[in-house]
Protein backbone atom coordinates (compact mmCIF):
# COMPACT_ATOMS: atom_id res chain seq x y z
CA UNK A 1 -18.51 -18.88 -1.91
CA UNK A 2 -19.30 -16.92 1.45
CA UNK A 3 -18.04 -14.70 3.31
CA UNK A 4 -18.31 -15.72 7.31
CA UNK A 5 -18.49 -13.17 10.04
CA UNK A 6 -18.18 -14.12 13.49
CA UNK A 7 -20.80 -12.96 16.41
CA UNK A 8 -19.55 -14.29 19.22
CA UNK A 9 -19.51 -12.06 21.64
CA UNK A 10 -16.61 -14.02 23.09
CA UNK A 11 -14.62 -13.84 20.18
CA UNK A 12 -11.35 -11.84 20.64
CA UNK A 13 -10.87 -9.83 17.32
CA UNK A 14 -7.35 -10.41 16.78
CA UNK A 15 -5.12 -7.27 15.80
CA UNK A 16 -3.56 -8.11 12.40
CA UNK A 17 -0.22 -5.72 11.29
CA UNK A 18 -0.92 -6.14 7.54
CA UNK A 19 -4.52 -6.69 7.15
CA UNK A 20 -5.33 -9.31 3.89
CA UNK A 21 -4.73 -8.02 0.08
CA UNK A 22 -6.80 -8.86 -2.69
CA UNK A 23 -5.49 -10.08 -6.07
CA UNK A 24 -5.72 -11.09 -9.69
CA UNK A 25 -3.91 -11.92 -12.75
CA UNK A 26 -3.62 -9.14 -15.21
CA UNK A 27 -1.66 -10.48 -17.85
CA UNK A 28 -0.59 -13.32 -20.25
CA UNK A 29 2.55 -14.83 -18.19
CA UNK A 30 2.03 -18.28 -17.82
CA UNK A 31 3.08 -20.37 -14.70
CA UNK A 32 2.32 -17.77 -11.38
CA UNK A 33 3.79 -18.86 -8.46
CA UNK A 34 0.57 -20.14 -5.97
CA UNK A 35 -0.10 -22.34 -3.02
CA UNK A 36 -3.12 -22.85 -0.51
CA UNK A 37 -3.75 -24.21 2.43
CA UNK A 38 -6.55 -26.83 3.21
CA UNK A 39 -7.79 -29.56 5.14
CA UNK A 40 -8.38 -32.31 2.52
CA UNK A 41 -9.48 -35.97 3.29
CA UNK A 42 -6.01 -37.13 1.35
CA UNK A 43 -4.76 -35.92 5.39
CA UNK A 44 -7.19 -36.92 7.62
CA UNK A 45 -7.40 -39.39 10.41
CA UNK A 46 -9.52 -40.32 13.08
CA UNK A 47 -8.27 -38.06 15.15
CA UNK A 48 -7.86 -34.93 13.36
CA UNK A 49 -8.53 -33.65 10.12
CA UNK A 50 -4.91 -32.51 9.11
CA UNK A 51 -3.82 -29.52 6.96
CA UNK A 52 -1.97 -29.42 3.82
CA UNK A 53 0.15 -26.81 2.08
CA UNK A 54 -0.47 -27.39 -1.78
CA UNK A 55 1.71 -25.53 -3.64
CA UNK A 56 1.80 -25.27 -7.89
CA UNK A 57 1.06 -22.68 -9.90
CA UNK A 58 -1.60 -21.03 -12.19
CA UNK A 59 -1.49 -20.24 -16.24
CA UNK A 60 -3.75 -17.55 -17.30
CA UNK A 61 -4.75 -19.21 -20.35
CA UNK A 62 -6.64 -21.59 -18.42
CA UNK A 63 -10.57 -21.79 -18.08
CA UNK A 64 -10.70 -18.54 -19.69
CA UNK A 65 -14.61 -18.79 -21.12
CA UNK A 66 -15.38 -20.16 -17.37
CA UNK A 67 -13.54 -17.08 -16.09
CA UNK A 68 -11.54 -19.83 -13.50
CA UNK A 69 -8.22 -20.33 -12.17
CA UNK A 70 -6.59 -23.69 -12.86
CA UNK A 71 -4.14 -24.55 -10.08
CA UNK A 72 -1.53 -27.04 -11.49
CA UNK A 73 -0.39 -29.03 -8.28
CA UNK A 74 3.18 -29.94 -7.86
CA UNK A 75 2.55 -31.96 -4.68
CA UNK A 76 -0.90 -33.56 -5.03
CA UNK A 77 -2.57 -36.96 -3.59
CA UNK A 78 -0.82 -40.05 -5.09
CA UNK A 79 -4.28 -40.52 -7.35
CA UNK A 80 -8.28 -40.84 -6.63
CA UNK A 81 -9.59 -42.11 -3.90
CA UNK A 82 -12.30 -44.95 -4.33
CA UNK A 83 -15.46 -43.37 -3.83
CA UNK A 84 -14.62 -39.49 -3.92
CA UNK A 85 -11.50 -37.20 -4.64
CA UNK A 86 -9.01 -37.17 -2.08
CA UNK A 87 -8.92 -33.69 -2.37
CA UNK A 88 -12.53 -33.57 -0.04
CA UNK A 89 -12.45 -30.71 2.18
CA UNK A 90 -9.96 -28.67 0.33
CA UNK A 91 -12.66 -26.69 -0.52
CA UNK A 92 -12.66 -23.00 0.45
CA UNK A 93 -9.12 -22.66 0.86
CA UNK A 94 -7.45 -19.38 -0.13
CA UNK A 95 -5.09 -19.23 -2.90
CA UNK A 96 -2.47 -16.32 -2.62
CA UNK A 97 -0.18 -15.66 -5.31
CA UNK A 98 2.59 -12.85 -4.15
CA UNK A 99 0.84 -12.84 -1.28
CA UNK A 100 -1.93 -11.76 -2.53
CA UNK A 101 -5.47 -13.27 -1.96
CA UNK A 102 -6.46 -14.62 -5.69
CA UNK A 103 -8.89 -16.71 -5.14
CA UNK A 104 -10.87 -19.73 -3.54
CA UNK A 105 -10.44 -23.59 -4.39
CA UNK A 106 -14.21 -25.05 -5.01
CA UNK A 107 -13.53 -28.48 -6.77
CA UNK A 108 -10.88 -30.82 -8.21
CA UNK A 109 -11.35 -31.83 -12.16
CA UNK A 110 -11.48 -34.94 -13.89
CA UNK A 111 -9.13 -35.73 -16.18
CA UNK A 112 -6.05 -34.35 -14.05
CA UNK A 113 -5.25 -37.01 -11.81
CA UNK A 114 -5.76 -34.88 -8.78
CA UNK A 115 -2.89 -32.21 -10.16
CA UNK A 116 -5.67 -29.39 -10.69
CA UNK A 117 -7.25 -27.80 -8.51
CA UNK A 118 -10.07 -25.42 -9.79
CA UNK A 119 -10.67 -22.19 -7.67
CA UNK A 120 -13.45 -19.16 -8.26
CA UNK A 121 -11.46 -15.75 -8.56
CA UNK A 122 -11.78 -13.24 -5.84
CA UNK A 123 -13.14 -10.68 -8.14
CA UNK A 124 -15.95 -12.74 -8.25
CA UNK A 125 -17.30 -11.28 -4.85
CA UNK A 126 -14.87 -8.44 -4.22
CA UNK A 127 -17.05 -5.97 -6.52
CA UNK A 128 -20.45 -6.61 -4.81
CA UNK A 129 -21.32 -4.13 -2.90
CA UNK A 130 -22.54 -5.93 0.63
CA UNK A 131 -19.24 -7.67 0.34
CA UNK A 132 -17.33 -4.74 0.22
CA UNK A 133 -19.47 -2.90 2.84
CA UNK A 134 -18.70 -6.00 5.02
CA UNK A 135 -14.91 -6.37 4.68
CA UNK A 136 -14.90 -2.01 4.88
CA UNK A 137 -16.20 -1.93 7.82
CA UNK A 138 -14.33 -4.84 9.63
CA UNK A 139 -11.03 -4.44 8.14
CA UNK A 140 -11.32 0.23 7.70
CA UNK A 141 -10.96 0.41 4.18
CA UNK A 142 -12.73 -0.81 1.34
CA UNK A 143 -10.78 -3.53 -0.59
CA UNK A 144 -8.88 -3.11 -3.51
CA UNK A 145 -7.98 -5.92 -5.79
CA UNK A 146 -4.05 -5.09 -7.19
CA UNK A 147 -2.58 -7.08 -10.10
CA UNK A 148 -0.14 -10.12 -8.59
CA UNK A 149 2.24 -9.94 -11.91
CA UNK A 150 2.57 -6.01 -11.09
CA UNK A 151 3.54 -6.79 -7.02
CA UNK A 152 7.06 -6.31 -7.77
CA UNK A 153 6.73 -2.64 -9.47
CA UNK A 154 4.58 -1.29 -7.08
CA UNK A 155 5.60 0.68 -4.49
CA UNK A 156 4.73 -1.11 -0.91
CA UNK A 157 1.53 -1.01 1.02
CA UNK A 158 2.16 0.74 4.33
CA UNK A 159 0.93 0.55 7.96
CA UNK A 160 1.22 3.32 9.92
CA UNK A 161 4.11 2.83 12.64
CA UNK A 162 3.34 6.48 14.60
CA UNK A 163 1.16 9.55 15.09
CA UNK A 164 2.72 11.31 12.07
CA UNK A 165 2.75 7.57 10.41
CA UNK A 166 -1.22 8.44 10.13
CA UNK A 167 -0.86 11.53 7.96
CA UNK A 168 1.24 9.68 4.68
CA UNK A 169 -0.57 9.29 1.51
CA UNK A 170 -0.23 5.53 1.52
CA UNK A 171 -1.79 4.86 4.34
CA UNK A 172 -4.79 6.99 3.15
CA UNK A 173 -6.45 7.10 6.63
CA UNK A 174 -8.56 10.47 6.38
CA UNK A 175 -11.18 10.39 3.64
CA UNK A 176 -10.41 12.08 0.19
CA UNK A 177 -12.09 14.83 -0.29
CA UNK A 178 -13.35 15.49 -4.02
CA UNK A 179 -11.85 18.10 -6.33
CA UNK A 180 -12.39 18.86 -9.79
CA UNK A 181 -8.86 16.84 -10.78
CA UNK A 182 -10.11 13.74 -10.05
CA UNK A 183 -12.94 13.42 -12.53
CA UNK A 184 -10.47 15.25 -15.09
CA UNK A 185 -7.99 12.56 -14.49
CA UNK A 186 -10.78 9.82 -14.71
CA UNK A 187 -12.53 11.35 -18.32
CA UNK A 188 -8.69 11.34 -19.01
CA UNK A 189 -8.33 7.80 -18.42
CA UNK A 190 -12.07 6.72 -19.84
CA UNK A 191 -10.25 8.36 -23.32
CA UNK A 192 -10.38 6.66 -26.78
CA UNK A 193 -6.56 6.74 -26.84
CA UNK A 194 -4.65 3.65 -26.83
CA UNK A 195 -1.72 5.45 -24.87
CA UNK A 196 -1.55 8.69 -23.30
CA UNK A 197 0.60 10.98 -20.42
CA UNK A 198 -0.58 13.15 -17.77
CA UNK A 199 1.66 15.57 -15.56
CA UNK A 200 0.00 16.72 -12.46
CA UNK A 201 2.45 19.07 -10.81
CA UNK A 202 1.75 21.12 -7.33
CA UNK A 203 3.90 22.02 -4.34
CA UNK A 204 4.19 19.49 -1.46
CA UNK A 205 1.02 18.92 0.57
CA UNK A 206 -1.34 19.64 -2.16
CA UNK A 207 -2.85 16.35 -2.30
CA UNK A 208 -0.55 14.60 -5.44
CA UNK A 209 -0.06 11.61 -4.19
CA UNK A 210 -3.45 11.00 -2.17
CA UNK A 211 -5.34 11.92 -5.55
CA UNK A 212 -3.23 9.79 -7.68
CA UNK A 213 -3.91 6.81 -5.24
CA UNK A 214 -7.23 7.56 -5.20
CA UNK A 215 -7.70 7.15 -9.31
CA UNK A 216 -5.31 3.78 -8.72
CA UNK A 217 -8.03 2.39 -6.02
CA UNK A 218 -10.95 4.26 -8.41
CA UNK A 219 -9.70 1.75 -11.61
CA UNK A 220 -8.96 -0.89 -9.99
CA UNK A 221 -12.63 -1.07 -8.89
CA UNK A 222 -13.30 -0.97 -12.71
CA UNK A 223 -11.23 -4.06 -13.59
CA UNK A 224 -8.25 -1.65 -14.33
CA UNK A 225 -4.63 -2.86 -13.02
CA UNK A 226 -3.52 0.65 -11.46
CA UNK A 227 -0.22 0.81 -9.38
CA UNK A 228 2.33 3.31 -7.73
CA UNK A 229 5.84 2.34 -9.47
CA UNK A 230 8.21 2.01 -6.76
CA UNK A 231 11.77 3.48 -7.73
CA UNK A 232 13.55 0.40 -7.24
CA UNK A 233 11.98 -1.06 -10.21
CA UNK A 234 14.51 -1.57 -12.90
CA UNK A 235 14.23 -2.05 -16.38
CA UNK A 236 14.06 -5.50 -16.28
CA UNK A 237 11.24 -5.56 -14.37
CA UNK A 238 9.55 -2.86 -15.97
CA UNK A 239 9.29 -5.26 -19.20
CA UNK A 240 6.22 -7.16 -17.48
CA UNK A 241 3.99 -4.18 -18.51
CA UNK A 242 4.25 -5.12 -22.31
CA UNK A 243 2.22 -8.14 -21.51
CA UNK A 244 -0.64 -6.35 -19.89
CA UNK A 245 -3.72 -7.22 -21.37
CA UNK A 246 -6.52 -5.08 -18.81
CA UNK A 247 -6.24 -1.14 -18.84
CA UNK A 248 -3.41 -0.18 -17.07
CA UNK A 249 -2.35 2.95 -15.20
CA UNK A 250 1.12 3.49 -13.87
CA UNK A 251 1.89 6.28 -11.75
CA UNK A 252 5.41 7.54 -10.78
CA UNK A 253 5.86 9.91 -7.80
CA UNK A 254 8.39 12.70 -7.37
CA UNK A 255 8.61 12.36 -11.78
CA UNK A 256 11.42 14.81 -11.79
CA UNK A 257 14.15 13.03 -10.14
CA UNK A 258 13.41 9.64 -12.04
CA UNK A 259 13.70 10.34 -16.12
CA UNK A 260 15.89 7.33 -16.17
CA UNK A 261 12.88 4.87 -15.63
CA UNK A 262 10.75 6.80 -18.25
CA UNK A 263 11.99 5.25 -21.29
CA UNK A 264 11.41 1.92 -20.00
CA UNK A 265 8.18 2.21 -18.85
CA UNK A 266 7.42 3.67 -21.84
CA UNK A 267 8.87 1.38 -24.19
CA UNK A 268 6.82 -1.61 -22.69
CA UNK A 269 3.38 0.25 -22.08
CA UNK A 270 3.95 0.72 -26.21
CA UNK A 271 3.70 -2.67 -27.04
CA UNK A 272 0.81 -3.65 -24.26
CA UNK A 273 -2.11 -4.88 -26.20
CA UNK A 274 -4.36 -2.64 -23.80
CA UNK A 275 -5.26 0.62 -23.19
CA UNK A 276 -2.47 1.90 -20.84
CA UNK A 277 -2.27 5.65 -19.17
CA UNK A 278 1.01 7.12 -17.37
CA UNK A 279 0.87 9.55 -14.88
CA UNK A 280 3.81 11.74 -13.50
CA UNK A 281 3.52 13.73 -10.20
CA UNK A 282 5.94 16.33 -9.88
CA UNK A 283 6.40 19.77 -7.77
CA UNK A 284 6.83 21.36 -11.07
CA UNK A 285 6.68 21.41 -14.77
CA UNK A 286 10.28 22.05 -15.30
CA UNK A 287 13.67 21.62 -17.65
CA UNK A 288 13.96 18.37 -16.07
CA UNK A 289 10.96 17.22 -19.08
CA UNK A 290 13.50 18.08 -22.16
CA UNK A 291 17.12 18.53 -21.06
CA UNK A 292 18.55 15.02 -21.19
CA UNK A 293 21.94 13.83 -21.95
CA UNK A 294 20.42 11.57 -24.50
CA UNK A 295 17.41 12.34 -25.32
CA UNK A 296 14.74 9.84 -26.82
CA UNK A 297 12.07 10.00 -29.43
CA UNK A 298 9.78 7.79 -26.71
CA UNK A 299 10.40 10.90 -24.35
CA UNK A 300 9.25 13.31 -26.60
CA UNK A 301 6.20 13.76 -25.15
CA UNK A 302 6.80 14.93 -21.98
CA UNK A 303 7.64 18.17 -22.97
CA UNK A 304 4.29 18.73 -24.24
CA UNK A 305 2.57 21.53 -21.83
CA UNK A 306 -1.13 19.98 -22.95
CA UNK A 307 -0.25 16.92 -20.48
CA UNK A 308 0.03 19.45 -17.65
CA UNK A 309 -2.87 19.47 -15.06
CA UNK A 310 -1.95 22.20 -12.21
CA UNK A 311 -2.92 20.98 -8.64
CA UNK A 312 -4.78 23.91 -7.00
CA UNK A 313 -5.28 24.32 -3.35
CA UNK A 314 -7.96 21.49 -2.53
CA UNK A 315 -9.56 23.52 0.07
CA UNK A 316 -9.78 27.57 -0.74
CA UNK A 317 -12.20 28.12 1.60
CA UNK A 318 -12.37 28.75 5.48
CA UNK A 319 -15.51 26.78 5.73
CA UNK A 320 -13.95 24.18 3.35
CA UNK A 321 -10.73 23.47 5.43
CA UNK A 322 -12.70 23.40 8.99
CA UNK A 323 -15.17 20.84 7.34
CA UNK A 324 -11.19 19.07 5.80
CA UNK A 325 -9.87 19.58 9.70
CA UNK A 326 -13.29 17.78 11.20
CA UNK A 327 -13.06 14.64 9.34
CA UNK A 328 -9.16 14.46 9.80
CA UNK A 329 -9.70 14.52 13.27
CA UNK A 330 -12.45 11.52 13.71
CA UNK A 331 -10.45 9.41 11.64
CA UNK A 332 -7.35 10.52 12.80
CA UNK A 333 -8.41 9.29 16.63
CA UNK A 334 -9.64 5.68 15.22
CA UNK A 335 -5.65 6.05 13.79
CA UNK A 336 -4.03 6.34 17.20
CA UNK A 337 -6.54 4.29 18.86
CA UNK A 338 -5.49 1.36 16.21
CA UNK A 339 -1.52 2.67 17.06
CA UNK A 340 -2.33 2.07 20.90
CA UNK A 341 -3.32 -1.60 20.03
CA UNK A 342 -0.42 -2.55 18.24
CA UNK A 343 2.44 -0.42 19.10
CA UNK A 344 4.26 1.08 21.90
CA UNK A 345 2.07 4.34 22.24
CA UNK A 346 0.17 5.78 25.00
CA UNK A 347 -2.41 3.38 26.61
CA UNK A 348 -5.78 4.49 27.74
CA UNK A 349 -6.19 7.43 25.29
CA UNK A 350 -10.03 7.73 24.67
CA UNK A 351 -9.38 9.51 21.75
CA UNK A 352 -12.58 9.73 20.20
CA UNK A 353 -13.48 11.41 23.29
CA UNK A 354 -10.98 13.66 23.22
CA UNK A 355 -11.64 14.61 19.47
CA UNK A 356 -15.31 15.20 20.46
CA UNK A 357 -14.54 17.70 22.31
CA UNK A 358 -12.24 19.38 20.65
CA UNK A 359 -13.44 22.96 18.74
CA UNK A 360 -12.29 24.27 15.35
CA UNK A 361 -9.27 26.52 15.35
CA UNK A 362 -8.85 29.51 13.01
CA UNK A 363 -7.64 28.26 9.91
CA UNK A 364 -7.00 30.86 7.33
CA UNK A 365 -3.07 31.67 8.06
CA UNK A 366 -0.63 30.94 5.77
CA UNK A 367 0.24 27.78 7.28
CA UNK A 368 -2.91 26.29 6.38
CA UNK A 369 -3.12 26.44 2.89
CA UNK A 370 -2.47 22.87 2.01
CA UNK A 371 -4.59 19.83 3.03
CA UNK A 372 -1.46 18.07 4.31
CA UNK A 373 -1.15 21.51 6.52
CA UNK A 374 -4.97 21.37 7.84
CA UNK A 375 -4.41 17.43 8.54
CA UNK A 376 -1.25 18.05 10.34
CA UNK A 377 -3.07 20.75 12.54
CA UNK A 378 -5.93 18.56 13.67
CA UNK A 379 -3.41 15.26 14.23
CA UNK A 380 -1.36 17.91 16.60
CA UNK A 381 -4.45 19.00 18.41
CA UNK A 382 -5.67 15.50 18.94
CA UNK A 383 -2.29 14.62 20.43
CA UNK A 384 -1.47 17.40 22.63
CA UNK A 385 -4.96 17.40 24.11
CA UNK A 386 -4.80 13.50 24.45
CA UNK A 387 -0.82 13.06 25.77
CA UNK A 388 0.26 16.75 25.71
CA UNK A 389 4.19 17.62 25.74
CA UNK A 390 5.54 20.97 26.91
CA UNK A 391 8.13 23.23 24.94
CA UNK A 392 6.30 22.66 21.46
CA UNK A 393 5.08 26.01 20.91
CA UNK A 394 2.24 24.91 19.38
CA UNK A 395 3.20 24.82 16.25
CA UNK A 396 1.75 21.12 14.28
CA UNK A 397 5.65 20.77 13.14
CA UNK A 398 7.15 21.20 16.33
CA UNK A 399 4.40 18.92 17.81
CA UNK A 400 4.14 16.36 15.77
CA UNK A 401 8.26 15.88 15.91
CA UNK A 402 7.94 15.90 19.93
CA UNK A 403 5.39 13.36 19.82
CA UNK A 404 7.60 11.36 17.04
CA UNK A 405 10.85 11.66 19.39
CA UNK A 406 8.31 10.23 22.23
CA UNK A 407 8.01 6.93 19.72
CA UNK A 408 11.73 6.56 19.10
CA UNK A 409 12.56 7.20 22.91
CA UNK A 410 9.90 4.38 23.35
CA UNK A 411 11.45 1.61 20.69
CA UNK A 412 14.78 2.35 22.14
CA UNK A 413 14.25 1.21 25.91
CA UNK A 414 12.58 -1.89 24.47
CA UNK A 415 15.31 -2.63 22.63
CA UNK A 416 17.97 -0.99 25.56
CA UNK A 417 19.56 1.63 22.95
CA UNK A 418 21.07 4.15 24.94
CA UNK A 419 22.17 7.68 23.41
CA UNK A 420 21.12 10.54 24.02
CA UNK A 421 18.16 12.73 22.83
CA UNK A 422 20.59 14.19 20.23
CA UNK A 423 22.22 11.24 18.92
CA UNK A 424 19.03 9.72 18.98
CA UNK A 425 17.69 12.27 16.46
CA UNK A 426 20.59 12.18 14.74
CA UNK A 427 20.18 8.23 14.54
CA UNK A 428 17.23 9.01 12.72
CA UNK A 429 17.65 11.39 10.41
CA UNK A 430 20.37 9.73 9.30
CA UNK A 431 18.45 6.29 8.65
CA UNK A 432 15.57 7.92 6.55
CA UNK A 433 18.09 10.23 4.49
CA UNK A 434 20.27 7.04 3.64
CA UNK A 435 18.67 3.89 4.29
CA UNK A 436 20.38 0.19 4.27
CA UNK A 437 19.13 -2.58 1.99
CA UNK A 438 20.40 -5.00 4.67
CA UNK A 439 21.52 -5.63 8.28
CA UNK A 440 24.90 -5.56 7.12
CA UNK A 441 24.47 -2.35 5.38
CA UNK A 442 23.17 -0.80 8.16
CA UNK A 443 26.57 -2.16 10.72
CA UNK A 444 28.40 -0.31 8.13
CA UNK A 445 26.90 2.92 7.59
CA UNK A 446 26.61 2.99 11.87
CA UNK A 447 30.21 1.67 11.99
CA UNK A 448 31.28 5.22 9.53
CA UNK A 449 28.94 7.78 12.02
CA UNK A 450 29.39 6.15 15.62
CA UNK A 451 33.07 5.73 15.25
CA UNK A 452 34.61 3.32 18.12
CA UNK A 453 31.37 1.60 18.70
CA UNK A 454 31.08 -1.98 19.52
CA UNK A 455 29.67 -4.44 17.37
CA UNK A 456 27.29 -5.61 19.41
CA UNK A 457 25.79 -1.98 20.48
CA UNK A 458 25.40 -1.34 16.72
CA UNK A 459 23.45 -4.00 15.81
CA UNK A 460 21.22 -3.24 19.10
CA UNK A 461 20.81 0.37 17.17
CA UNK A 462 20.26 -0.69 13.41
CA UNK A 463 17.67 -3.29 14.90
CA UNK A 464 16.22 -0.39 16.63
CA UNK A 465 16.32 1.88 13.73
CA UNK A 466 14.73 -0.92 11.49
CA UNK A 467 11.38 -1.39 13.56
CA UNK A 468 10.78 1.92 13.86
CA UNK A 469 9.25 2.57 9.87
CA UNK A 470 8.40 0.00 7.90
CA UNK A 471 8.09 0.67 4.20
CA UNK A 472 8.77 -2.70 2.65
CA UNK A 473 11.65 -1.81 0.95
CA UNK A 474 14.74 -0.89 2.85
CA UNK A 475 16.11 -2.74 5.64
């Protein structure tokens, strides 16, 4: 297997919106949904060697002591060619499951009649290091290999959309900065214990959610499966975990508003033949761990202050949050210059430049004491002294919104909404405080708050209001 690079210096580096996810199988649930694309000789002519789109599907029980993926084919060649496989030249093609990169097809078995394909798992390569140096530096992150059976639990990956896009935890854009948490969390998960709970608790902006996926990204370099649980996940879905059979870690954000997914996650990670670890984020350690209507014997635990690990401020220091503030800001302008490539944002920015010369600002008011705070403040300089906009007073709230209302004002003209500055905020804050699962959804919650509307302007604005965040889930 190899990983190509091209050097060119003609070569136009194409701007992807969802750059390529890694994969792998972490359980016993047979027949996973794959395909891959090649250009085997079963398609070729004299003219062209043609493409084909094999689709099938892959048991995990397969080629275990190889440590291979067996790809059952459900449209393969009609048999064996005379002198060689007809499969020739399928080799190297990717193999996504859940849209997920898996693996890479290297040969086609005897035996099988050409309906297996063998392919080398992408974990192969993914944990050596020049390969990961390589991808890091071409794609801006290192890559992280999530479990395909787990897809639909975890809570989307995320592009940024706009400036403030940058800042959210998901998109994990400036680098995390180390804090005694973190290795407590990992000793916690390097335990003896089969099962076990953590409760990390901290007001908003403290770094929860940016530590927690840290740990996920952390174990999942360590052959862990580690994801976010997304709070659509039901109970039925939930039952996958009990057939984990890596570590697992499951994390669920904003804890205290979901107690009515805890007794199913629970109630599968119990009967995982793994070691599994559950960790709740939450703003506080309150009644919200033992006051239930009907309480459970699986919940019990929760109510246990030893799982409690208070967040403390990640940066105490002055010279600790203008060291937090200078590496916000260089990755923050690689951020925006990325944003001016691929969306509607201001063109011609050098903003590297512009964060060169920026200095360090005071930082020890009260409005600095979180990291979110300190990230919000350099993203606010950056933009102000790169596009500035008057009437903002300068404060990184009142900026950043400004510079946010700039985005919407652009989306609308290209897609010819026209309301008002109000309405348009309005438009907005509606959307993200109720959502819409669907376009039809959306007509209808428009319909209820733009009375007398026409049908046609409304689905002009939910169209609008749909491009302008993307977060995998909602409509």
């Amino acid at each position: 297997m190899a990983l190509l690079q091209v050097t060119d210096p003609g070569w136009v580096v194409p701007v992807w919106r969802h750059p390529v996810r890694w994969g792998r199988l972490v359980t016993s649930r047979a027949g996973q949904v794959c395909e891959a694309i090649g250009f085997p000789r079963v398609v070729a002519t004299p003219q062209r060697r043609e493409s084909h789109h094999a689709k099938g599907e892959i048991n995990p029980g397969s080629l275990v002591k190889a440590g291979l993926y067996a790809m059952e084919v459900h449209n393969p060649p009609a048999g064996s060619g005379p002198a060689e496989s007809w499969w020739a030249g399928m080799s190297g093609a990717a193999v996504l499951c859940q849209g997920l990169l898996l693996g890479v097809v290297t040969q086609d078995t005897d035996g099988f009649n050409s309906r297996r394909l063998v392919a080398v798992p992408i974990t192969t390569v993914i944990t050596d290091p020049g390969f990961a140096a390589l991808v890091s530096r071409h794609c801006g992150r290192v890559p992280v290999v999530e479990p395909v059976e787990l897809v639909g639990l975890a809570e989307p990956v995320v592009v940024a959309d706009s400036p403030a896009g940058l800042l959210r935890a998901e998109v994990a854009l400036t680098p995390f900065r180390d804090r005694p948490e973190f290795d407590e969390l990992q000793r916690w998960c390097e335990g003896l214990e089969w099962s076990s709970i953590r409760l990390v608790v901290g007001p908003g902006g403290q770094g929860k959610t940016r530590l927690a996926r840290q740990l996920t990204a952390h174990l999942a370099g360590r052959g862990w499966a580690a994801l976010m649980l997304a709070e659509r996940a039901g109970v039925e879905h939930v039952a996958v975990l009990a057939q984990v059979r890596v570590p697992t870690l499951v994390v669920v954000d904003y804890a205290e508003g979901r107690a009515d997914q805890f007794e199913a996650v629970l109630n599968a990670l119990g009967q995982a033949e793994a070691k599994v670890r559950l960790l709740l984020l939450a703003r506080a350690a309150g009644a919200w761990r033992s006051e239930r209507v009907d309480p459970s014997p699986l919940l019990e635990p929760l109510a246990d202050d030893r799982i409690v690990v208070e967040l403390g401020p990640l940066e105490p220091t002055a010279s600790g949050r203008e060291q937090a503030w200078s590496q916000a800001l260089t990755a923050l302008a690689t951020g925006l210059n990325e944003l001016d490539g691929a969306h509607d944002q201001q063109q011609g920015v050098d903003w590297a430049g512009v964060a060169g010369q920026l200095p360090i600002p005071v930082l020890d008011g009260p409005g600095h004491r979180t990291i979110l705070a300190v990230q919000m403040d350099a993203l606010a300089h950056l933009l102000q002294a790169g596009d500035p906009i008057s009437g903002t007073d300068g404060r990184a709230e009142r900026v950043l919104m400004a510079h946010e209302s700039r985005y919407w004002t652009r989306v609308a003209n290209r897609f010819g909404v026209m309301v008002s500055p109000a309405t348009r905020e309005c438009l907005v804050a509606i959307a993200t405080l109720w959502g819409a699962t669907d376009a039809a959804q959306a007509h209808q919650l428009l319909s209820a708050v733009l009375p007398g509307t026409g049908a046609e302007a409304l689905t002009t604005i939910a169209e609008w209001l749909a491009a302008l965040y993307h977060d995998g889930q909602r409509y």
